[in-house]
PDB file of N, CA and C in Angstrom:
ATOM      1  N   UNK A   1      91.608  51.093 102.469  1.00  0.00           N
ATOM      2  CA  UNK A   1      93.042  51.090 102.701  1.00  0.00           C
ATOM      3  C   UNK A   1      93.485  52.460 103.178  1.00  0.00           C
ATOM      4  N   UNK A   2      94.753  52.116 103.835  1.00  0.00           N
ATOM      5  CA  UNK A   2      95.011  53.653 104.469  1.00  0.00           C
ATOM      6  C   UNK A   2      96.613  53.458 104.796  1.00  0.00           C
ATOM      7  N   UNK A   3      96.977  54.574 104.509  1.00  0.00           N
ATOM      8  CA  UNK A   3      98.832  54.959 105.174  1.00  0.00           C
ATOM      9  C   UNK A   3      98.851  54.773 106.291  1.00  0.00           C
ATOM     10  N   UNK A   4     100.259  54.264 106.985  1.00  0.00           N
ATOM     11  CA  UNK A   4     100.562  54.105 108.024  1.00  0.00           C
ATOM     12  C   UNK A   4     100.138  55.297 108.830  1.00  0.00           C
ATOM     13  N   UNK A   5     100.066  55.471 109.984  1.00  0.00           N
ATOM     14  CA  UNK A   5      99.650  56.591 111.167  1.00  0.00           C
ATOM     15  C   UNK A   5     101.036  57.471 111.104  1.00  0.00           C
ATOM     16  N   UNK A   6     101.902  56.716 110.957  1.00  0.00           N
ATOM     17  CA  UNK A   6     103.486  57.772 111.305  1.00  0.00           C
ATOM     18  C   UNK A   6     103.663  58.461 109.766  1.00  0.00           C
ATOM     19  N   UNK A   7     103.148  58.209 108.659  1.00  0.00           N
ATOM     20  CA  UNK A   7     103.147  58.434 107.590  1.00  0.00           C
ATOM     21  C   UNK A   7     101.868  59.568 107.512  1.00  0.00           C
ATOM     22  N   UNK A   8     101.104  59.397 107.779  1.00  0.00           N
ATOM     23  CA  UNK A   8     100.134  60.808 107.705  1.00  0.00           C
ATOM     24  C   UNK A   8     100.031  61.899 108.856  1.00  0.00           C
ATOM     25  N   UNK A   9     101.111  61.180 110.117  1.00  0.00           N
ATOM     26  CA  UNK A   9     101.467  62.494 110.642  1.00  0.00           C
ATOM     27  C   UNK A   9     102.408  62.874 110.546  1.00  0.00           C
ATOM     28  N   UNK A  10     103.458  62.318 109.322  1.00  0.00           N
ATOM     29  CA  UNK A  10     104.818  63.090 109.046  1.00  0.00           C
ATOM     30  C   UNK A  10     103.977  64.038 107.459  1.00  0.00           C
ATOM     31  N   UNK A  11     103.148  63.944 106.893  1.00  0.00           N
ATOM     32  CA  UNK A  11     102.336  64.556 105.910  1.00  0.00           C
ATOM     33  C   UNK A  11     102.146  66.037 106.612  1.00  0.00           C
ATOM     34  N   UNK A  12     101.096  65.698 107.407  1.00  0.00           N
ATOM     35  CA  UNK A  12     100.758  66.324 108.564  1.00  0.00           C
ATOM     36  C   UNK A  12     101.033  67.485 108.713  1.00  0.00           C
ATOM     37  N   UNK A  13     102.430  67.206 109.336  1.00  0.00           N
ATOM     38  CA  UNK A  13     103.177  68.189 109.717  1.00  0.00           C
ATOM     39  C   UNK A  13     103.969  68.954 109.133  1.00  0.00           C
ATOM     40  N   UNK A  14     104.226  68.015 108.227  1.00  0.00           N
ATOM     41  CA  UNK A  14     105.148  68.607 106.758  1.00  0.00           C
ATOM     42  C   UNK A  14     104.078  70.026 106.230  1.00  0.00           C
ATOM     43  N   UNK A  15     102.795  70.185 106.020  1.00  0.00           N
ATOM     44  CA  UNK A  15     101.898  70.518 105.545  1.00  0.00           C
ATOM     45  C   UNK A  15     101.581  71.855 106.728  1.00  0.00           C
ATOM     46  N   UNK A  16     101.187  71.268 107.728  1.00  0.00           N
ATOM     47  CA  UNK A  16     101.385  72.558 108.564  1.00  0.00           C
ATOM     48  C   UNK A  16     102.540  73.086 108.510  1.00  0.00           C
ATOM     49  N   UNK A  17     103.795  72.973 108.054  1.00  0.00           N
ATOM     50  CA  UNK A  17     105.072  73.726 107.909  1.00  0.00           C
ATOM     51  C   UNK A  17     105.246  74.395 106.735  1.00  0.00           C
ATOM     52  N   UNK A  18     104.324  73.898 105.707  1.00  0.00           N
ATOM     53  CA  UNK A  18     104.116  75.118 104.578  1.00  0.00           C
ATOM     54  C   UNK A  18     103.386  76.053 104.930  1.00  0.00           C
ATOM     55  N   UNK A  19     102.382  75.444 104.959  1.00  0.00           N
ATOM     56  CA  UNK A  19     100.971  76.461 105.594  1.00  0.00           C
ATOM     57  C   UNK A  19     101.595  78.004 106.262  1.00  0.00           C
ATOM     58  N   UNK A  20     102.414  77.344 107.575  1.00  0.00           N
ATOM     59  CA  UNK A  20     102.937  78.600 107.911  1.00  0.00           C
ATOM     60  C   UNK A  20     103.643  79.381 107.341  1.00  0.00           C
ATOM     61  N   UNK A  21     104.557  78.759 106.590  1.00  0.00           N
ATOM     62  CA  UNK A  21     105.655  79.825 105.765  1.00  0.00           C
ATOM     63  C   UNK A  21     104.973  80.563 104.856  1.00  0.00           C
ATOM     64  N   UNK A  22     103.682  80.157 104.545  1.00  0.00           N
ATOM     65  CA  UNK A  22     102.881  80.594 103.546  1.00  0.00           C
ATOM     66  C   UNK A  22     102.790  81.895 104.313  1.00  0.00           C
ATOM     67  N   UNK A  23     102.163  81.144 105.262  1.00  0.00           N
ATOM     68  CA  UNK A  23     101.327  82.656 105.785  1.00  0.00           C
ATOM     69  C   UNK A  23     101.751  83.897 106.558  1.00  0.00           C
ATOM     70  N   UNK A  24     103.534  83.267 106.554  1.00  0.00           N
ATOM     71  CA  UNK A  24     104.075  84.276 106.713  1.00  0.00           C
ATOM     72  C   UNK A  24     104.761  85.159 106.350  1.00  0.00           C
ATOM     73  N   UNK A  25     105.250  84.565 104.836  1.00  0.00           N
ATOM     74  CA  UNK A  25     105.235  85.088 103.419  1.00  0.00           C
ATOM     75  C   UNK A  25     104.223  86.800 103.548  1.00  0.00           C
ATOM     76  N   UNK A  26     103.172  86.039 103.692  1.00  0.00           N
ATOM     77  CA  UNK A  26     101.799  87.128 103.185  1.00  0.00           C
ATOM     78  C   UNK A  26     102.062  87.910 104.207  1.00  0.00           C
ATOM     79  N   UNK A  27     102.351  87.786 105.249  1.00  0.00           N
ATOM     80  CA  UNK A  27     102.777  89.049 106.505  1.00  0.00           C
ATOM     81  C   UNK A  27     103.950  89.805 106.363  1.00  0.00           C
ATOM     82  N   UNK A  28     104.571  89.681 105.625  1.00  0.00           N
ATOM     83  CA  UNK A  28     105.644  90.259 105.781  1.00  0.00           C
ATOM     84  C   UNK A  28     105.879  91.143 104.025  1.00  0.00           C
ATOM     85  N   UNK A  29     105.317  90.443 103.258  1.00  0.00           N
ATOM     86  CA  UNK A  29     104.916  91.113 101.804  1.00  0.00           C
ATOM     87  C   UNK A  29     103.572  92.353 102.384  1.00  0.00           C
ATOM     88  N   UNK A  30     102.997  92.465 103.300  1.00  0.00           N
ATOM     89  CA  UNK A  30     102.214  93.092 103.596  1.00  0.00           C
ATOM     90  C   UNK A  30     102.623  94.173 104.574  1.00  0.00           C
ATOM     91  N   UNK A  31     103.929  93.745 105.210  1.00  0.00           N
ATOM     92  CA  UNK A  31     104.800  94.715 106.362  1.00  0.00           C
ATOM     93  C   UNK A  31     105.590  95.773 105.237  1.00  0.00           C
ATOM     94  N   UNK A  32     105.740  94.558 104.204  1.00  0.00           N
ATOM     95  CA  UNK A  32     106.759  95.482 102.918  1.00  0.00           C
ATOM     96  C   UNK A  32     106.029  96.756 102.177  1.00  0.00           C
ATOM     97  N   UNK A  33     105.156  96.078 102.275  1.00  0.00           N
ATOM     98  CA  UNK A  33     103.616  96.891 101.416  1.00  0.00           C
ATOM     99  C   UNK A  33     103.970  98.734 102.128  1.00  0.00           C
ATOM    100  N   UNK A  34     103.550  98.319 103.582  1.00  0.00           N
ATOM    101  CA  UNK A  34     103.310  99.700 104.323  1.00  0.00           C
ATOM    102  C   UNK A  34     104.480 100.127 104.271  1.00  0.00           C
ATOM    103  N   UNK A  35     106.109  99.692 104.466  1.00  0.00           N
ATOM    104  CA  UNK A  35     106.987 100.143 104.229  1.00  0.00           C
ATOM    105  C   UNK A  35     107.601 100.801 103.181  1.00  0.00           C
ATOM    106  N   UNK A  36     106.834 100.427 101.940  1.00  0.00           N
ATOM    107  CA  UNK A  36     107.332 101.093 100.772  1.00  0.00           C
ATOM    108  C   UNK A  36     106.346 102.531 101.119  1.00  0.00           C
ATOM    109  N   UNK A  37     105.429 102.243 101.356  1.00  0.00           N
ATOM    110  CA  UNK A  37     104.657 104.092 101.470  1.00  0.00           C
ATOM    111  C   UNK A  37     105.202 104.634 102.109  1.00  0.00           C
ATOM    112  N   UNK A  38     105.340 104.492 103.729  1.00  0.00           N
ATOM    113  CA  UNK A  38     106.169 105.017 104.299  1.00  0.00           C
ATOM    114  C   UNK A  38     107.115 105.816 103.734  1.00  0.00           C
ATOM    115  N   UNK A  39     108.518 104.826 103.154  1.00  0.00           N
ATOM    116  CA  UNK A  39     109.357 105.421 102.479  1.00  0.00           C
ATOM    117  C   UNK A  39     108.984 106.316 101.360  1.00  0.00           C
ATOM    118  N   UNK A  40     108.000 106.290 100.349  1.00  0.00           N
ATOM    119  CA  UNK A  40     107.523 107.486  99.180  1.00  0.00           C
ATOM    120  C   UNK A  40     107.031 108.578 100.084  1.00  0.00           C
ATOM    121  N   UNK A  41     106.234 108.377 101.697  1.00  0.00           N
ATOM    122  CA  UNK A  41     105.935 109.627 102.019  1.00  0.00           C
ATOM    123  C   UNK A  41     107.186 110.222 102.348  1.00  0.00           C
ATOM    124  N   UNK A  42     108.722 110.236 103.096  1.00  0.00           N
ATOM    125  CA  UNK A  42     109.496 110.200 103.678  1.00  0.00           C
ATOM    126  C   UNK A  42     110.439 110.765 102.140  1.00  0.00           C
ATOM    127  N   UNK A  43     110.298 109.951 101.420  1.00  0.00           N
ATOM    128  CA  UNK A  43     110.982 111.200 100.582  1.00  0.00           C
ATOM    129  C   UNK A  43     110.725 112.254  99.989  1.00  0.00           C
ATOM    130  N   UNK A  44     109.015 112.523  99.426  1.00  0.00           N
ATOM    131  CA  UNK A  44     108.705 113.110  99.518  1.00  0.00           C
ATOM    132  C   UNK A  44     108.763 114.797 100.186  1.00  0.00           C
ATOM    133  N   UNK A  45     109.023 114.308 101.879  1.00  0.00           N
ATOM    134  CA  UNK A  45     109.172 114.886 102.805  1.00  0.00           C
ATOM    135  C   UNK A  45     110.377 115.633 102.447  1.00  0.00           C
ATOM    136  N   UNK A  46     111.179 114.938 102.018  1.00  0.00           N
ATOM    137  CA  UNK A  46     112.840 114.980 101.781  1.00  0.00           C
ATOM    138  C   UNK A  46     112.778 116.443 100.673  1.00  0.00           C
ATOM    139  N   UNK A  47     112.328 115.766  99.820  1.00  0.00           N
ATOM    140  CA  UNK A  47     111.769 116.653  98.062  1.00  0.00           C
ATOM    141  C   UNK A  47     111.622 118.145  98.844  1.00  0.00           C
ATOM    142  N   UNK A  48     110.364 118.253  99.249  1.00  0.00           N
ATOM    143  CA  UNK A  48     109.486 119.372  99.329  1.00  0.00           C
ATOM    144  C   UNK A  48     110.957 120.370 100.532  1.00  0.00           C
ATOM    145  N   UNK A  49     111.577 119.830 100.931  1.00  0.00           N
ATOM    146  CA  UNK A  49     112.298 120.163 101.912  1.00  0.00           C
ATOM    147  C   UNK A  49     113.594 121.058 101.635  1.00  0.00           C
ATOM    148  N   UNK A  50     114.256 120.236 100.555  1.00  0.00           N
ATOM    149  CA  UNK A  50     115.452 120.372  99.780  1.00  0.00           C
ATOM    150  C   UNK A  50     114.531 121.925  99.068  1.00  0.00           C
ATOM    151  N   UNK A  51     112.979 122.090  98.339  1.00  0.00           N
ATOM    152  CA  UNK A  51     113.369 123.131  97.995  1.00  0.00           C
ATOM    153  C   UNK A  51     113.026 124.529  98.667  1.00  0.00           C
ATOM    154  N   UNK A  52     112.930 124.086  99.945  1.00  0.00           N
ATOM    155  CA  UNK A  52     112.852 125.206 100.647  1.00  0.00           C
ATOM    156  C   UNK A  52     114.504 125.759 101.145  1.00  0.00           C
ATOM    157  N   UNK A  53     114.758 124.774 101.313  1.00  0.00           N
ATOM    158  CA  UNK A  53     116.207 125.002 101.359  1.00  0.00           C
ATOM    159  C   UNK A  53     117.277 125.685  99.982  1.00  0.00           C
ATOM    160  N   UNK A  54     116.612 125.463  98.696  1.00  0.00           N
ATOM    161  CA  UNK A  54     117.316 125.803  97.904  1.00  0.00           C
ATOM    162  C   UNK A  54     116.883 127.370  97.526  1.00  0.00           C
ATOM    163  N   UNK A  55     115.495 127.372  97.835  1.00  0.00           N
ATOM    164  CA  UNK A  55     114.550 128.729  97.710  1.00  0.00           C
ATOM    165  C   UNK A  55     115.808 129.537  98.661  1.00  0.00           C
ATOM    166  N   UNK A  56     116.092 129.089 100.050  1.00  0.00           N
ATOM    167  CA  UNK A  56     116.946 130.000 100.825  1.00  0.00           C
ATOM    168  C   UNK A  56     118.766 130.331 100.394  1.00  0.00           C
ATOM    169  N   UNK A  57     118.979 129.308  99.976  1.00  0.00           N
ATOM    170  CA  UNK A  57     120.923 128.930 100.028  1.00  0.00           C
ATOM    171  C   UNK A  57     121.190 129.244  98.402  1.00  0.00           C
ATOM    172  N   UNK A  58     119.966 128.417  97.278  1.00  0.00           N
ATOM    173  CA  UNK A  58     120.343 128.017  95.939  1.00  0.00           C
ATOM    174  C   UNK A  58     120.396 127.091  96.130  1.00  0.00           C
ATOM    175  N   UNK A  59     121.039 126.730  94.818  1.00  0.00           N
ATOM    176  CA  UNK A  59     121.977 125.172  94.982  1.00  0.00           C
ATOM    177  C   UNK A  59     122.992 125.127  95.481  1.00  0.00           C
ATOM    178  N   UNK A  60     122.865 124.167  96.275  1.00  0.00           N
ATOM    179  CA  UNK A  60     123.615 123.611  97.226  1.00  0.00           C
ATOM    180  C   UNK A  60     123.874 121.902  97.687  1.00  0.00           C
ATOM    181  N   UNK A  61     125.282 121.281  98.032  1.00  0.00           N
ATOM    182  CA  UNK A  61     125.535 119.909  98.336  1.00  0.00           C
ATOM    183  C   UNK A  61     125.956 120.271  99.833  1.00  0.00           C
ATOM    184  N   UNK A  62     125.093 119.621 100.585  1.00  0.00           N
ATOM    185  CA  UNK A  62     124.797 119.769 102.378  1.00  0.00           C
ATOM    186  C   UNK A  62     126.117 118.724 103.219  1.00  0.00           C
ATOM    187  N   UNK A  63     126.656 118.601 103.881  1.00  0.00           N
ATOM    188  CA  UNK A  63     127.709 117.777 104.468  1.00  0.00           C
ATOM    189  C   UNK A  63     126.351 117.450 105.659  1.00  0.00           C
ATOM    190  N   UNK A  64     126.464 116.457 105.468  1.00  0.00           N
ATOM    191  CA  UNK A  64     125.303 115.933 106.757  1.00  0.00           C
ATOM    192  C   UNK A  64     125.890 115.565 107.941  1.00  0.00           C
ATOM    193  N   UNK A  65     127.564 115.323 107.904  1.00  0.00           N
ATOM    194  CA  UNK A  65     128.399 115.452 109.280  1.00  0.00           C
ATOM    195  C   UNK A  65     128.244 116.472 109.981  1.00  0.00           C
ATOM    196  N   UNK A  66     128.480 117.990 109.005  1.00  0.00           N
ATOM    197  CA  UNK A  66     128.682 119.126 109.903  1.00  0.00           C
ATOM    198  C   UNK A  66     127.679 119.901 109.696  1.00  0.00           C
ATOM    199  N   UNK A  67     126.867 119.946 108.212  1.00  0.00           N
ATOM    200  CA  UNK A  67     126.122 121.029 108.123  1.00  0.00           C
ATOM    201  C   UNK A  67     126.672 121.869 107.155  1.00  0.00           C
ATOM    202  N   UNK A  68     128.160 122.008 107.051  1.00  0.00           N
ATOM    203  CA  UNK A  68     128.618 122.884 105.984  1.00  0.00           C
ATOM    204  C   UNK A  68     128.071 122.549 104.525  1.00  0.00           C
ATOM    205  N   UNK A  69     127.701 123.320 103.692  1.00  0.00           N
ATOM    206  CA  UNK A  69     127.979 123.180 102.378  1.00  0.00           C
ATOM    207  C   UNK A  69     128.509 124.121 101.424  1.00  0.00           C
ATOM    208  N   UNK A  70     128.504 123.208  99.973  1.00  0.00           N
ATOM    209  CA  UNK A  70     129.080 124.186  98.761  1.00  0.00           C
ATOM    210  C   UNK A  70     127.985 124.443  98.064  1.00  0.00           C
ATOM    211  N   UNK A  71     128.284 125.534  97.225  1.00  0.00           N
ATOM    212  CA  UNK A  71     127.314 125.707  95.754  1.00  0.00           C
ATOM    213  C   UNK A  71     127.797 124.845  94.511  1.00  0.00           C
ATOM    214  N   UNK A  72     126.611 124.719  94.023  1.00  0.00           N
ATOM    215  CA  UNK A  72     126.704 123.590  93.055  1.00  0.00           C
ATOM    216  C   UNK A  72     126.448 125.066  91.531  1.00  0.00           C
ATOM    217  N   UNK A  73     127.644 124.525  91.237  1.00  0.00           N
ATOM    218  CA  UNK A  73     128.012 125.516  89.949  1.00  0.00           C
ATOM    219  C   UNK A  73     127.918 124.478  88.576  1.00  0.00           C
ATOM    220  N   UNK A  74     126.984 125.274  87.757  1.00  0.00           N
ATOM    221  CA  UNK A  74     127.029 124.763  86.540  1.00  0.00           C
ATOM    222  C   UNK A  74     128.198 124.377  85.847  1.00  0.00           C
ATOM    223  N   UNK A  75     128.355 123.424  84.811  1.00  0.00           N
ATOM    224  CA  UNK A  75     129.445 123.651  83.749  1.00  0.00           C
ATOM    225  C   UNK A  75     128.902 124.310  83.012  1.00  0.00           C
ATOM    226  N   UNK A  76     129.109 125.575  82.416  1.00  0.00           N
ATOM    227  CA  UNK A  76     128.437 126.488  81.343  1.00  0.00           C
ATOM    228  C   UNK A  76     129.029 126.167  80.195  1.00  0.00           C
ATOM    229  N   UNK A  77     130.799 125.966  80.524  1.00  0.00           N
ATOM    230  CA  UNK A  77     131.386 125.139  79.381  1.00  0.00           C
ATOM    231  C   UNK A  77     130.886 124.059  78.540  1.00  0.00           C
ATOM    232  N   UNK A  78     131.000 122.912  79.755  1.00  0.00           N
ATOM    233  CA  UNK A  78     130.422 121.759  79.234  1.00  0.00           C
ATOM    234  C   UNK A  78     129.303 121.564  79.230  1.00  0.00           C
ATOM    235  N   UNK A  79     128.287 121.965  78.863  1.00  0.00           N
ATOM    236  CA  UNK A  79     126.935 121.983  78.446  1.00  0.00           C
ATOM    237  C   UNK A  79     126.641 122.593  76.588  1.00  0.00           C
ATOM    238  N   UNK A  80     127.999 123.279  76.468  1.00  0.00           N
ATOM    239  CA  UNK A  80     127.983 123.695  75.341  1.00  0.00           C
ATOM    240  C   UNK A  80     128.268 122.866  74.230  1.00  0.00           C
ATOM    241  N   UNK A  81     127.621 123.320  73.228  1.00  0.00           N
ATOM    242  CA  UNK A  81     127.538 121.694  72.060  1.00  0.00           C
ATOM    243  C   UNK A  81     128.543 123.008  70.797  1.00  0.00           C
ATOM    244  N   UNK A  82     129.285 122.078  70.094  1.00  0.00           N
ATOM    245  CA  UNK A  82     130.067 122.973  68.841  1.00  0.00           C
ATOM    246  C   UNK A  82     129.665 122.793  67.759  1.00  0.00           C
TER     247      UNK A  82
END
């Protein structure tokens, strides 16, 4: 005995339409993969950067419009416990 012909090629196809999503699932969890390193090298980059910059300026908050910045001043106050 056997399923109709229009019945095992609506299976079929149904089946090749997982298949793919499957497998494109796995391509793109794998595009994500390299993208997350990317991004840890990239901040990284960022890290090591900021303290060359702080080695030169101090602390400092950068305006990335213009370039200007301020110094970043402690609370000496509020750090104090009574």
């Amino acid at each position: 005995m056997k399923i109709k012909e229009e019945e095992l090629l609506l299976i079929q196809e149904q089946q090749k339409k997982l298949n793919e999503l499957v497998s494109n699932i796995g391509l793109l969890e794998s595009q994500k993969h390299g993208l997350l390193h990317e991004i840890a090298g990239v901040n990284k980059e960022v890290e090591d950067y900021k303290e060359i910059l702080e080695a030169e300026y101090g602390a400092i908050n950068i305006d990335l419009e213009d370039g200007t910045y301020t110094e970043i001043k402690e609370d000496v106050e509020g750090n104090k416990k009574d």
